[in-house]
Protein backbone atom coordinates (compact mmCIF):
# COMPACT_ATOMS: atom_id res chain seq x y z
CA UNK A 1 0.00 0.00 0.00
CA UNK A 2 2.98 2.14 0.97
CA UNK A 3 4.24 1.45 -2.75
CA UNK A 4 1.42 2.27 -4.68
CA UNK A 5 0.71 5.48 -2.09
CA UNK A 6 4.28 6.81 -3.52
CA UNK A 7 3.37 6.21 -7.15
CA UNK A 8 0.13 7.95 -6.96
CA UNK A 9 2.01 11.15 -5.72
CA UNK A 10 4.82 10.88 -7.73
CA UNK A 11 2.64 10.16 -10.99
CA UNK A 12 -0.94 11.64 -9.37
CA UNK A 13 -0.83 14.71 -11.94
CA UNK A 14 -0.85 12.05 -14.84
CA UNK A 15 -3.67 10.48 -13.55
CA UNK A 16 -5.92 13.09 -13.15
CA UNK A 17 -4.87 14.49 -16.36
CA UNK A 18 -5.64 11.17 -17.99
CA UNK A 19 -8.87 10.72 -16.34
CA UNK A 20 -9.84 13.95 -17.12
CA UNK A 21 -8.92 12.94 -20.78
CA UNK A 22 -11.24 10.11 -20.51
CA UNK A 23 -14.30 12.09 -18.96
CA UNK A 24 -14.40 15.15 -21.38
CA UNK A 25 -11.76 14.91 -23.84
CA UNK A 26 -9.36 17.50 -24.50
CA UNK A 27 -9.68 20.69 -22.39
CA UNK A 28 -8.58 24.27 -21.60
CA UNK A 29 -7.25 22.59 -18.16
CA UNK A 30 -5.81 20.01 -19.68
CA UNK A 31 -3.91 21.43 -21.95
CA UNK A 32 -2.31 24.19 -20.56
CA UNK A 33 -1.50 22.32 -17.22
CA UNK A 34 0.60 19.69 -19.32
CA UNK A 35 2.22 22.19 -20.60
CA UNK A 36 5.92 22.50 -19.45
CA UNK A 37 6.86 25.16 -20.64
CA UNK A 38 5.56 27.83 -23.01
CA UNK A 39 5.11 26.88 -26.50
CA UNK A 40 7.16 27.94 -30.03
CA UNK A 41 5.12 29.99 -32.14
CA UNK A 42 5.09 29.25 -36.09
CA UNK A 43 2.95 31.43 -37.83
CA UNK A 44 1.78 31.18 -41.50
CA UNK A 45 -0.14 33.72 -43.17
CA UNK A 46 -0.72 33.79 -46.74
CA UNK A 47 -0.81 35.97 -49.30
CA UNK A 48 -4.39 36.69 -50.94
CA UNK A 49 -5.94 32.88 -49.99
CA UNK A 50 -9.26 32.48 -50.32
CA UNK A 51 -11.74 30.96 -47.42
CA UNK A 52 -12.46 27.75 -49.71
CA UNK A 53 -8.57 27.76 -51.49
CA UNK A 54 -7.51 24.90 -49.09
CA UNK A 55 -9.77 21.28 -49.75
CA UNK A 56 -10.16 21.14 -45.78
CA UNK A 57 -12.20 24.44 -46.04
CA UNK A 58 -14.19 22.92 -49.17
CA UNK A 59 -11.99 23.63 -52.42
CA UNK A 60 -13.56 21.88 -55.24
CA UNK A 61 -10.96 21.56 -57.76
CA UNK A 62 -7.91 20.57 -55.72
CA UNK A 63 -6.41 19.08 -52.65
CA UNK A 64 -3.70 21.04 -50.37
CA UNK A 65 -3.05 17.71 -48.03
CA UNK A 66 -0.39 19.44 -46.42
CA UNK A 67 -2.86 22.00 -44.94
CA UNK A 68 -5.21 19.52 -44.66
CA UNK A 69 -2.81 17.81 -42.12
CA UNK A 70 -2.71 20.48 -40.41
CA UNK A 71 -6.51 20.89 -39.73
CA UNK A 72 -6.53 17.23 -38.85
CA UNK A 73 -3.96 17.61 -36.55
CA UNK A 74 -5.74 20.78 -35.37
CA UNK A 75 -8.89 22.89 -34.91
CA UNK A 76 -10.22 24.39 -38.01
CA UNK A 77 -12.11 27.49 -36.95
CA UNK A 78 -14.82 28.89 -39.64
CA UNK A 79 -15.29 32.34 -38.18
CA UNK A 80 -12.12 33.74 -38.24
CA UNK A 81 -11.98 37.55 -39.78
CA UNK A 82 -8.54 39.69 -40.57
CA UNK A 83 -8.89 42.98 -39.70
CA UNK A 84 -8.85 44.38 -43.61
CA UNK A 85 -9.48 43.14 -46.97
CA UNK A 86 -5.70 44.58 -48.01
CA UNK A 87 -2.34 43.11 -47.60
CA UNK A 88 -0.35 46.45 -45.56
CA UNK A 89 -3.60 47.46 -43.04
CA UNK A 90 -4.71 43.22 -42.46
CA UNK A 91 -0.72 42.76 -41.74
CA UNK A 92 -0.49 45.57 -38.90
CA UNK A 93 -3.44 44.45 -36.80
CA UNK A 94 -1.93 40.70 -36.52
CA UNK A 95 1.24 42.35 -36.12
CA UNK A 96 -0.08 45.03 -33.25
CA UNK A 97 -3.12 43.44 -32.09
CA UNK A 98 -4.66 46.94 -32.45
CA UNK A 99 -6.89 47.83 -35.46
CA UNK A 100 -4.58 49.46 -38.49
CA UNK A 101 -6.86 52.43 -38.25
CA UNK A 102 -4.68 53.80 -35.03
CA UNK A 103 -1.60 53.73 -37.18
CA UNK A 104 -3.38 55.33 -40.41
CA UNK A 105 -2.49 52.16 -42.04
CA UNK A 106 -5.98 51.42 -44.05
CA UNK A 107 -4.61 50.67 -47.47
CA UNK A 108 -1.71 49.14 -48.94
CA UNK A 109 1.40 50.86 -47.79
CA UNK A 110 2.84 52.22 -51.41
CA UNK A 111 4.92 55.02 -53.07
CA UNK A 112 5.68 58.46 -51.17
CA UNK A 113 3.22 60.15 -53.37
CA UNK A 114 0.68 57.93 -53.18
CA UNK A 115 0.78 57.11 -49.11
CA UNK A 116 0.52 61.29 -48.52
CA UNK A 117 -2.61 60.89 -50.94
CA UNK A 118 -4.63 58.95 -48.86
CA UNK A 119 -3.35 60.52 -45.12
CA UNK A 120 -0.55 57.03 -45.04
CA UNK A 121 3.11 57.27 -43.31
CA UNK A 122 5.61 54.84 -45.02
CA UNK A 123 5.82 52.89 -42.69
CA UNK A 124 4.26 51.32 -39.62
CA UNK A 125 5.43 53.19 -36.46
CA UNK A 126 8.66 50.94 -35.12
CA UNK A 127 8.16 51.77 -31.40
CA UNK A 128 4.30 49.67 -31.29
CA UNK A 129 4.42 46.53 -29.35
CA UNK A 130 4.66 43.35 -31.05
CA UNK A 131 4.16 40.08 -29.97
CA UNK A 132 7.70 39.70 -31.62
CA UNK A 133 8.91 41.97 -29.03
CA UNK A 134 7.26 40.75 -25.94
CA UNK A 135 8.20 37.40 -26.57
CA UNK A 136 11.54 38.23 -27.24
CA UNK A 137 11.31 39.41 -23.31
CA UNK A 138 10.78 36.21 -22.98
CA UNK A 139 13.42 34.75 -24.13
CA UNK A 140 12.74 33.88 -27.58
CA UNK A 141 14.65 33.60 -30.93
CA UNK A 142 12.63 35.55 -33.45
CA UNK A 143 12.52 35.73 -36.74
CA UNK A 144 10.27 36.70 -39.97
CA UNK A 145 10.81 34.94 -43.73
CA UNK A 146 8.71 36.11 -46.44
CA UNK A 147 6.02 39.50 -47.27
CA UNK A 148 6.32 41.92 -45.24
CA UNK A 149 4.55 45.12 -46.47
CA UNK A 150 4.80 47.38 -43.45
CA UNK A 151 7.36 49.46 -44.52
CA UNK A 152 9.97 49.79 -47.62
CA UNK A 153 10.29 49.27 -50.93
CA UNK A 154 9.38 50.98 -54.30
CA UNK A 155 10.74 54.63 -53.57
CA UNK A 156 10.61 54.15 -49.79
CA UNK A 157 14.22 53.56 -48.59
CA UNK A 158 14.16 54.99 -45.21
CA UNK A 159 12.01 52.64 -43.64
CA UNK A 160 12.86 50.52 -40.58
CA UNK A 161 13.73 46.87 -40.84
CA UNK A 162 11.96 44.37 -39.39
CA UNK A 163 14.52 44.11 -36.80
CA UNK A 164 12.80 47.51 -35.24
CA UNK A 165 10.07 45.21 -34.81
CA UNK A 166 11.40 42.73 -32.43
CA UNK A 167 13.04 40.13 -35.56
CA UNK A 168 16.50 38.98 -34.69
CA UNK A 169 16.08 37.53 -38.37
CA UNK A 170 14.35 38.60 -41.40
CA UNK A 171 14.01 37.92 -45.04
CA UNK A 172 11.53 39.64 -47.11
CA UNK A 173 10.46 40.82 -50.33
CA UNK A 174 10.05 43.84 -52.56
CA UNK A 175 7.59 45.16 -50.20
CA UNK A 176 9.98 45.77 -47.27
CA UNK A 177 13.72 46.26 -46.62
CA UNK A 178 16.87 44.27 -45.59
CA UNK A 179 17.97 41.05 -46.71
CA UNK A 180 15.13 40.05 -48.94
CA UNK A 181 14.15 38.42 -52.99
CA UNK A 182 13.60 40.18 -55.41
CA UNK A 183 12.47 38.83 -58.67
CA UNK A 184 12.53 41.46 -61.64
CA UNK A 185 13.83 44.27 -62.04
CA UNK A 186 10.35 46.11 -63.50
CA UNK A 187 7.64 47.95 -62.02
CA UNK A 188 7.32 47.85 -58.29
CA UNK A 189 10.70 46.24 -57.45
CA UNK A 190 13.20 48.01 -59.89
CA UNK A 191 14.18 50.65 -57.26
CA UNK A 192 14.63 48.30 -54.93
CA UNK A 193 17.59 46.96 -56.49
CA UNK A 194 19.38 50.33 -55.60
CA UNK A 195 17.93 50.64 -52.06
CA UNK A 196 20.88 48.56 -50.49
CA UNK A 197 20.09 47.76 -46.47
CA UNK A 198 20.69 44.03 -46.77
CA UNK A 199 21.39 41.24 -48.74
CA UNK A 200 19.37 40.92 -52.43
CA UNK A 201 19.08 37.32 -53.49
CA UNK A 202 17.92 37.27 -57.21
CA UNK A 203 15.40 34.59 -57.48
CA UNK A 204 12.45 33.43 -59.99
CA UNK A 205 9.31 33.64 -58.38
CA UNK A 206 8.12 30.03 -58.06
CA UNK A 207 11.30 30.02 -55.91
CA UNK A 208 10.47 32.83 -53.13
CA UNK A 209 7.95 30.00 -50.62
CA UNK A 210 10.85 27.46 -51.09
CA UNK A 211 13.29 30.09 -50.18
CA UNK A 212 11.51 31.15 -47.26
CA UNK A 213 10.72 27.94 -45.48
CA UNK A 214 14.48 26.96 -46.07
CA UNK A 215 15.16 29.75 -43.87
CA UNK A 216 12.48 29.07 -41.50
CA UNK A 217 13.61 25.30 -41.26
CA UNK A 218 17.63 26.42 -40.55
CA UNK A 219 16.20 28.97 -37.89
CA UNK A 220 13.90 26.16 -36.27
CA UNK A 221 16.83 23.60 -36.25
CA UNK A 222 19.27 26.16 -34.63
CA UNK A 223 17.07 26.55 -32.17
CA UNK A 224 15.26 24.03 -31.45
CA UNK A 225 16.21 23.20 -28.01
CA UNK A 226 15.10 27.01 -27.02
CA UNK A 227 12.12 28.72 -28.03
CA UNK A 228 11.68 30.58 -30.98
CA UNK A 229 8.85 32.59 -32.78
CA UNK A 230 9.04 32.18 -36.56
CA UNK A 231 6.69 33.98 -39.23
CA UNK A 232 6.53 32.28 -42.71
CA UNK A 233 4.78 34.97 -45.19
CA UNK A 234 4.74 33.24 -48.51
CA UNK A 235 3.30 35.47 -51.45
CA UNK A 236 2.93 33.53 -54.36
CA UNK A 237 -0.24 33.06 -54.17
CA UNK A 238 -0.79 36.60 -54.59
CA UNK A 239 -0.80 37.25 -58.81
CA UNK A 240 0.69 37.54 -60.73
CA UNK A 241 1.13 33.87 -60.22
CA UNK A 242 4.60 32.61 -61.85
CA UNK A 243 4.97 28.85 -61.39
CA UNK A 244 7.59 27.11 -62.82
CA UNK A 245 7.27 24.79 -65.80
CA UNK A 246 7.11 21.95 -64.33
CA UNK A 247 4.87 22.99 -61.26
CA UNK A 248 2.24 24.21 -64.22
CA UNK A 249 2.88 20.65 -66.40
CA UNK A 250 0.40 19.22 -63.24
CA UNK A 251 -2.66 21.10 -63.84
CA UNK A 252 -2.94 21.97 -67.44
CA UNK A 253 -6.13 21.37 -68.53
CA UNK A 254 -7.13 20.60 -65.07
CA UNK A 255 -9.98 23.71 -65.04
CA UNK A 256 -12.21 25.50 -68.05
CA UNK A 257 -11.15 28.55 -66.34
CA UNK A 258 -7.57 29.58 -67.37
CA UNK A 259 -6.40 31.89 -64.94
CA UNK A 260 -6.78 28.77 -62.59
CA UNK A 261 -3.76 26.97 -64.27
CA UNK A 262 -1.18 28.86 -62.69
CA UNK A 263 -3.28 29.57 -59.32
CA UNK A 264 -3.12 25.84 -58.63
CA UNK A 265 0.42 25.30 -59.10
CA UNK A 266 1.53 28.17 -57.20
CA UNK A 267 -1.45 26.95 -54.42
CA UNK A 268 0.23 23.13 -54.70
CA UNK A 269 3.81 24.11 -54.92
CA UNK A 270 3.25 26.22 -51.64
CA UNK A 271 1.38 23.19 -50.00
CA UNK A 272 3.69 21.16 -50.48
CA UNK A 273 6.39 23.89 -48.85
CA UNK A 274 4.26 24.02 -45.47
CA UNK A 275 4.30 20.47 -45.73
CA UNK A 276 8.56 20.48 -45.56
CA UNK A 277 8.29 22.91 -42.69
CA UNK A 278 5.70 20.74 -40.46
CA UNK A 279 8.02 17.87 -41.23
CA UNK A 280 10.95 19.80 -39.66
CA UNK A 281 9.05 20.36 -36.88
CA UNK A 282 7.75 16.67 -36.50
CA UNK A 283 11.55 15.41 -37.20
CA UNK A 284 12.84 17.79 -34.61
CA UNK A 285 9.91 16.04 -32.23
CA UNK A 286 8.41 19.31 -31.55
CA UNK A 287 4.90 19.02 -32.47
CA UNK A 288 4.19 19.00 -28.48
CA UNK A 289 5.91 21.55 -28.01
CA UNK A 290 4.72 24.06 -30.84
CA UNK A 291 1.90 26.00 -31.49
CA UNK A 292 1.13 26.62 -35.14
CA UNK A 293 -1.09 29.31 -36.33
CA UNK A 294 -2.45 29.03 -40.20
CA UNK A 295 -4.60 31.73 -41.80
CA UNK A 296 -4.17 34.34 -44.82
CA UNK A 297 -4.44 37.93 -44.81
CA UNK A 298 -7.70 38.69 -46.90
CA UNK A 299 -9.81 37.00 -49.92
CA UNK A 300 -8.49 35.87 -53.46
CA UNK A 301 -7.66 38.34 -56.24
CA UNK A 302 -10.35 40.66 -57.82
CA UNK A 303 -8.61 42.27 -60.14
CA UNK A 304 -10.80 43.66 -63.52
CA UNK A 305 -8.63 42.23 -66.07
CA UNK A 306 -9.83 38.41 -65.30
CA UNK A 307 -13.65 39.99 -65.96
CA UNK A 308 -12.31 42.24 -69.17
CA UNK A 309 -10.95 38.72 -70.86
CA UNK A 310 -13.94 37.01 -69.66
CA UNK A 311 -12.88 34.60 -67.33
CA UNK A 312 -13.44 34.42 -63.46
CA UNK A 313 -10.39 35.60 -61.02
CA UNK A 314 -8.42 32.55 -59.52
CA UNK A 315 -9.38 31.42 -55.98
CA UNK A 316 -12.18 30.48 -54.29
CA UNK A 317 -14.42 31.82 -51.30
CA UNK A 318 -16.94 29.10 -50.93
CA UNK A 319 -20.12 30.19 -50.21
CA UNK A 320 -19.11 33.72 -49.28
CA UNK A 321 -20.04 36.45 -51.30
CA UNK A 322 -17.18 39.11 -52.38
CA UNK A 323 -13.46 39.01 -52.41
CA UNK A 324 -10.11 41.14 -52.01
CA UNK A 325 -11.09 44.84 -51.28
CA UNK A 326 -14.45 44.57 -50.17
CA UNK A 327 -15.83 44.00 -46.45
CA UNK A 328 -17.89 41.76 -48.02
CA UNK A 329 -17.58 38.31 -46.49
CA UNK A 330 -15.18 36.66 -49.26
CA UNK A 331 -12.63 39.83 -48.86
CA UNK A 332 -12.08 39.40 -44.81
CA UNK A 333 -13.29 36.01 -43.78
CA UNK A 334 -10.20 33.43 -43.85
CA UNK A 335 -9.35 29.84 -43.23
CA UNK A 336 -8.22 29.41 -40.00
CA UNK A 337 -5.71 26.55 -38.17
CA UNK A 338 -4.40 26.27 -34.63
CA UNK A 339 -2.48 23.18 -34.33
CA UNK A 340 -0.09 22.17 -30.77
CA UNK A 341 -0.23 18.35 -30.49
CA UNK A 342 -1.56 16.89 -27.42
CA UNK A 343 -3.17 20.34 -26.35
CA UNK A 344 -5.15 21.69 -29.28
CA UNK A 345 -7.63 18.82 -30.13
CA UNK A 346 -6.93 17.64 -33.40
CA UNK A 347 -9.52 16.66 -36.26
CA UNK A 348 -12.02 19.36 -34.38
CA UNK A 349 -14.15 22.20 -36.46
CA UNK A 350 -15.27 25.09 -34.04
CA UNK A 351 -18.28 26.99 -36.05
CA UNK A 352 -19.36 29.22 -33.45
CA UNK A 353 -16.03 31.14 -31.99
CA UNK A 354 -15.59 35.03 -33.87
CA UNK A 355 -12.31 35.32 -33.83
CA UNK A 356 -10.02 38.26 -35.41
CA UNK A 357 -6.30 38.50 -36.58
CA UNK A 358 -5.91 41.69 -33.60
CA UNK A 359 -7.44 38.55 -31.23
CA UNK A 360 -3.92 36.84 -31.83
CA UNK A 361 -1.53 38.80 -29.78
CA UNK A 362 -3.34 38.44 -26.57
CA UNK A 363 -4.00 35.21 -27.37
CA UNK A 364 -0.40 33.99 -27.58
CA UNK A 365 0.99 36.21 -24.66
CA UNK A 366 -1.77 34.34 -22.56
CA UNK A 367 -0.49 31.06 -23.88
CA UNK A 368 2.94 32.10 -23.03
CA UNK A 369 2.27 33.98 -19.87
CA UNK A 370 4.04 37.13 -21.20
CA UNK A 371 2.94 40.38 -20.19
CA UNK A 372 2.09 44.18 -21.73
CA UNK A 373 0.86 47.13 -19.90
CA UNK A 374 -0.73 48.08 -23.91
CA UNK A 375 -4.81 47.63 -23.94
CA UNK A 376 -4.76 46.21 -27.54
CA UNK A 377 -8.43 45.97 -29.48
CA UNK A 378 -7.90 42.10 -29.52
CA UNK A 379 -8.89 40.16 -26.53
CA UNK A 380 -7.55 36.98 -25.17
CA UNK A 381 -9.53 33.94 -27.19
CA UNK A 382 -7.01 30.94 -25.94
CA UNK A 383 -10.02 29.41 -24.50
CA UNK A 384 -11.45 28.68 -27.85
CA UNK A 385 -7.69 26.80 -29.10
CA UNK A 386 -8.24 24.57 -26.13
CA UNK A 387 -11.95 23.45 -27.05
CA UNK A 388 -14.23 26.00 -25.05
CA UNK A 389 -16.27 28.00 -27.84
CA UNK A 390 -16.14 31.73 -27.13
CA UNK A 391 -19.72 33.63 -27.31
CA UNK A 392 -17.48 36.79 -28.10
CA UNK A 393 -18.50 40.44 -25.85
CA UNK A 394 -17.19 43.14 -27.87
CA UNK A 395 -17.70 43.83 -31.85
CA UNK A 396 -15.30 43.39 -34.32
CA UNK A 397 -15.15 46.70 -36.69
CA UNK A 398 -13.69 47.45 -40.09
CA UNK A 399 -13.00 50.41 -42.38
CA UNK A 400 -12.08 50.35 -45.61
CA UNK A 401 -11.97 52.79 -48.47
CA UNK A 402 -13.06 55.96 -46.59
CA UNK A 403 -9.58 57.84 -48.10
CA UNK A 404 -8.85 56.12 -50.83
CA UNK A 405 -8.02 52.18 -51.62
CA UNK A 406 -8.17 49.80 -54.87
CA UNK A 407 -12.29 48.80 -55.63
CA UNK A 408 -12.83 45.23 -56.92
CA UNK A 409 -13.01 44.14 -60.38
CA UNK A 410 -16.70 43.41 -60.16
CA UNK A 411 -18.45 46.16 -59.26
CA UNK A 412 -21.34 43.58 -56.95
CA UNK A 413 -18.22 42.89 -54.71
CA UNK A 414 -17.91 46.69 -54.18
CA UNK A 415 -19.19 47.19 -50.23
CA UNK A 416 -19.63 50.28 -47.92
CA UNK A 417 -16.78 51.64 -46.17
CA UNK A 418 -17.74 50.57 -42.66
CA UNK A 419 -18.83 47.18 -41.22
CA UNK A 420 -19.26 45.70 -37.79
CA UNK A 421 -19.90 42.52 -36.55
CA UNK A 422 -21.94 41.64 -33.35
CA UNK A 423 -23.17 37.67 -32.67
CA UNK A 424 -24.70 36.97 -35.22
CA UNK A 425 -25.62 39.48 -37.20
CA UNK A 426 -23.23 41.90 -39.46
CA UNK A 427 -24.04 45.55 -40.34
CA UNK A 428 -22.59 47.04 -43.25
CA UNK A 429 -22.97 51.16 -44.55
CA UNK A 430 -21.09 54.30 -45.14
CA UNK A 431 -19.55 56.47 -43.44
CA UNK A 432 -22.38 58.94 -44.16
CA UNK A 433 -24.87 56.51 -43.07
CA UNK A 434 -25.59 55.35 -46.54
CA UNK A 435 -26.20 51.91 -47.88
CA UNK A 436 -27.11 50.43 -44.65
CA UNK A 437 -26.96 46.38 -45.22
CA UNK A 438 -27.80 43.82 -42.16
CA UNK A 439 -27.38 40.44 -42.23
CA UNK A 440 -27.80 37.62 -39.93
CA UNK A 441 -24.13 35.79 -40.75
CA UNK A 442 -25.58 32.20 -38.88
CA UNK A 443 -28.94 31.78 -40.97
CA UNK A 444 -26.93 33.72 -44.03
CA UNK A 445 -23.29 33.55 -44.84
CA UNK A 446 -23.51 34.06 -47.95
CA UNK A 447 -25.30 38.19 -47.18
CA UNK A 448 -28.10 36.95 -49.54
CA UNK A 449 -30.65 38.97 -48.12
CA UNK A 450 -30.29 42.62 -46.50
CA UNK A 451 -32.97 41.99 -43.42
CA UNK A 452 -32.23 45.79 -42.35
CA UNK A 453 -35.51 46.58 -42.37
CA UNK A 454 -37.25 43.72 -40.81
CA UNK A 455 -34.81 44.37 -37.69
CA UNK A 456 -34.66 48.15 -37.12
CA UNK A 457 -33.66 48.02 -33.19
CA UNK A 458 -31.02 46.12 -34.25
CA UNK A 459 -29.75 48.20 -37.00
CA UNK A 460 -30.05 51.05 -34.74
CA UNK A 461 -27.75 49.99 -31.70
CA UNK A 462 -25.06 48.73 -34.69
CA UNK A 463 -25.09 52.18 -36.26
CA UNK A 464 -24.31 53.77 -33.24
CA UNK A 465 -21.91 51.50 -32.31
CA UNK A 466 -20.01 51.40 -35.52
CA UNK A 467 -20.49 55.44 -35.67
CA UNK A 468 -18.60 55.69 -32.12
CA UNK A 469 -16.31 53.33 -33.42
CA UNK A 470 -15.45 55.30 -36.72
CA UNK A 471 -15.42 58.42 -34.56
CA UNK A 472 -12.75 56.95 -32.50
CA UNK A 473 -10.67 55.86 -35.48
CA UNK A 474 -10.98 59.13 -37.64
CA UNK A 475 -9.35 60.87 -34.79
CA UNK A 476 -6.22 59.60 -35.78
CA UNK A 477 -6.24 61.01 -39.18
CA UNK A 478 -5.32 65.01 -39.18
CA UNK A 479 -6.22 66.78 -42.60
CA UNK A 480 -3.01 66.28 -43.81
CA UNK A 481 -0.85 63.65 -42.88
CA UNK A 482 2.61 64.38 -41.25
CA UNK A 483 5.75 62.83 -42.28
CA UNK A 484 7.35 59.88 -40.45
């Protein structure tokens, strides 16, 4: 009796967690009390992905089993929103867990000229907080590989490196500075050739995801036995898509719609890269001890030339309606992934969690027990990665197009400037009050039918809510925007 006494309180913790296993599965509890220490951080964000682009979220064309892995391995969450439809303004709020609105970044962060026109800096401020910086605090090796597009490039050459960010290592591309590919020397990228500020590695296209995860694996392997935080940013999914040869060879013929050619082998070839870096991490055995965030920054191309030749733009949104630019469903609604073996439950779908990109940072530094005296707009959601759905309190809010931004190609995809959503339901309108839209998002995802009038209370309390909101945010733009 003495004996078996002693093993119960050297091994008691096991058996309760095991029994609790048994009872109700996989839990918050569990999971973070098995933890033994906090977890690396991998996070992959992608470049103009569609909600249905990966099979697991219903593409019907093709099958990304790499992602797919990960979702089986993982949660799959179906209401997860980035805070813009646009690469620059979606990229601060995961960065900042604050909405891109407080920085002025609501757009795509471009020329001099251009940013001034539409009230921009070049660059996102470098003294924010970042998750990369609080959990280097903590004691972890950081690093970013792939778009960055929050400061640098085209005639910007001033701008801060990712380093000013919290990065120990960074490689980019044309949209950003320091050691980073570049690809041509036309258009967007041909001053960047003469910027200097880091190493320029002069690569084809279909090589930049490749690139990038080779970087991310040597980073992960170096430090592997400490933990690290490691952003992979791949952007070839973003057109123009430029597969190689032999990556297109798979799918000719494989749609009547021709842009798709290319769109698949880009989307394949960059499957099959995330599929090399979970590998590393599964070699290294650190799926237990790694939490691995999937998602992309806002909905597939929309672009008018696809319409003007008569074909349909590449990607897919499912059954969401709209698509890159538009606050529309299909432009900021996103396949999302959390994956940490034996604490995330794997092969699980959570359709009722509303989750946003600024949620992330507060998130992880309550995973990791790090802490920031900054009130960001996210809030904490880690109770939803370990299987307790999250009736989310406060709104998520979005702005886009008030001073100026790219409209889609298809002028039905075009949306107000403001939208909110509460529970269930999503308001849209502008900032004038115009082209109020209400939808109820659970019995409607695919904003079918505007039910603004049949729920005017409703409507009402959104309106105000979104006006204080937009109040708040308009604030920070003066009449003329300052230089950095």
């Amino acid at each position: 009796m003495d004996h078996f006494s002693t093993l119960v309180k050297k091994f008691g913790s096991v058996i309760v967690a095991g029994c609790t296993f048994l009872l109700f599965g996989i839990s918050a509890c569990v999971g973070k009390a098995e933890a033994s220490s906090p977890p690396n951080i991998v996070v992959i964000f992608i470049d103009d992905m569609g909600f249905a682009d990966p099979s697991c979220f219903g593409n019907p064309q093709m099958k990304t089993p790499n992602i797919d892995r990960l979702a089986q391995e993982g949660t799959k969450f179906t209401n997860f929103y980035v805070n813009s439809p646009i690469c620059s303004a979606s990229r601060v709020a995961l960065t900042t867990g604050m909405y891109p609105q407080r920085y002025r970044i609501h757009s795509f962060l471009a020329a001099r000229a251009a940013n001034r026109r539409r009230l921009m800096p070049d660059w996102l401020d470098p003294n924010v907080t970042t998750l990369a910086k609080l959990l280097q605090q903590k004691g972890y090796a950081t690093a970013h590989f792939g778009k960055w597009h929050m400061g640098g490039g085209r005639d910007v050459d001033d701008a801060p490196l990712p380093q000013a960010y919290g990065f120990d290592e960074s490689l980019v591309s044309f949209e950003g500075l320091g050691d980073r590919i570049l690809w041509t020397k036309t258009g967007n990228q041909r001053l960047s050739w003469k910027h200097g500020r880091g190493q320029i590695l002069d690569l084809p296209k279909h090589k930049t995801t490749e690139t990038y995860v080779d970087h991310a694996i040597d980073f992960i392997e170096q430090h592997h036995d400490s933990p690290f935080y490691v952003r992979v940013f791949p952007n070839d999914v973003h057109d123009t898509h430029m597969p190689s040869d032999e990556q297109r060879a798979k799918w000719v013929n494989k749609s009547a719609n021709p842009p798709d050619v290319e769109f698949f082998a880009v989307l394949d070839e960059m499957d099959r890269q995330i599929g090399r870096l979970l590998d590393t991490i599964d070699r290294l055995e650190l799926q237990h001890e790694t939490l691995v965030l999937f998602t992309s920054d806002n909905g597939p191309t929309d672009w008018p030339r696809y319409y003007e030749a008569g074909h349909q733009p590449p990607g897919f949104t499912g059954p969401l309606f709209g698509r890159k630019w538009s606050l529309y469903e299909g432009g900021i609604r996103m396949p999302f992934i959390a994956r940490w073996n034996g604490h995330i439950q794997a092969g699980r779908t959570d359709d009722s969690t509303t989750m946003a990109a600024i949620d992330l940072l507060p998130t992880v530094a309550s995973i990791v027990d790090v802490q920031s005296d900054v009130q960001f707009d996210g809030i904490d959601m880690s109770k939803a990665f370990f299987g307790e759905p999250i009736q989310r309190e406060s709104p998520i809010f979005w702005e886009y197009g008030v001073h100026g931004s790219i409209l889609p190609g298809n002028e039905k995809h075009v949306s107000p400037d403001l939208a909110m959503r509460d529970g269930p339901w999503k308001l849209l309108m502008n900032v004038d009050g115009s082209e109020g839209k209400l939808f109820n998002l659970k019995a409607d995802m695919g904003e079918t039918t505007n039910v603004i009038d049949q729920h005017p209370d409703v409507a009402a309390e959104m309106r105000q809510k979104l006006n204080d909101w937009w109040g708040e945010m308009a604030a920070y733009y003066p009449s003329q925007a300052k230089p950095n």
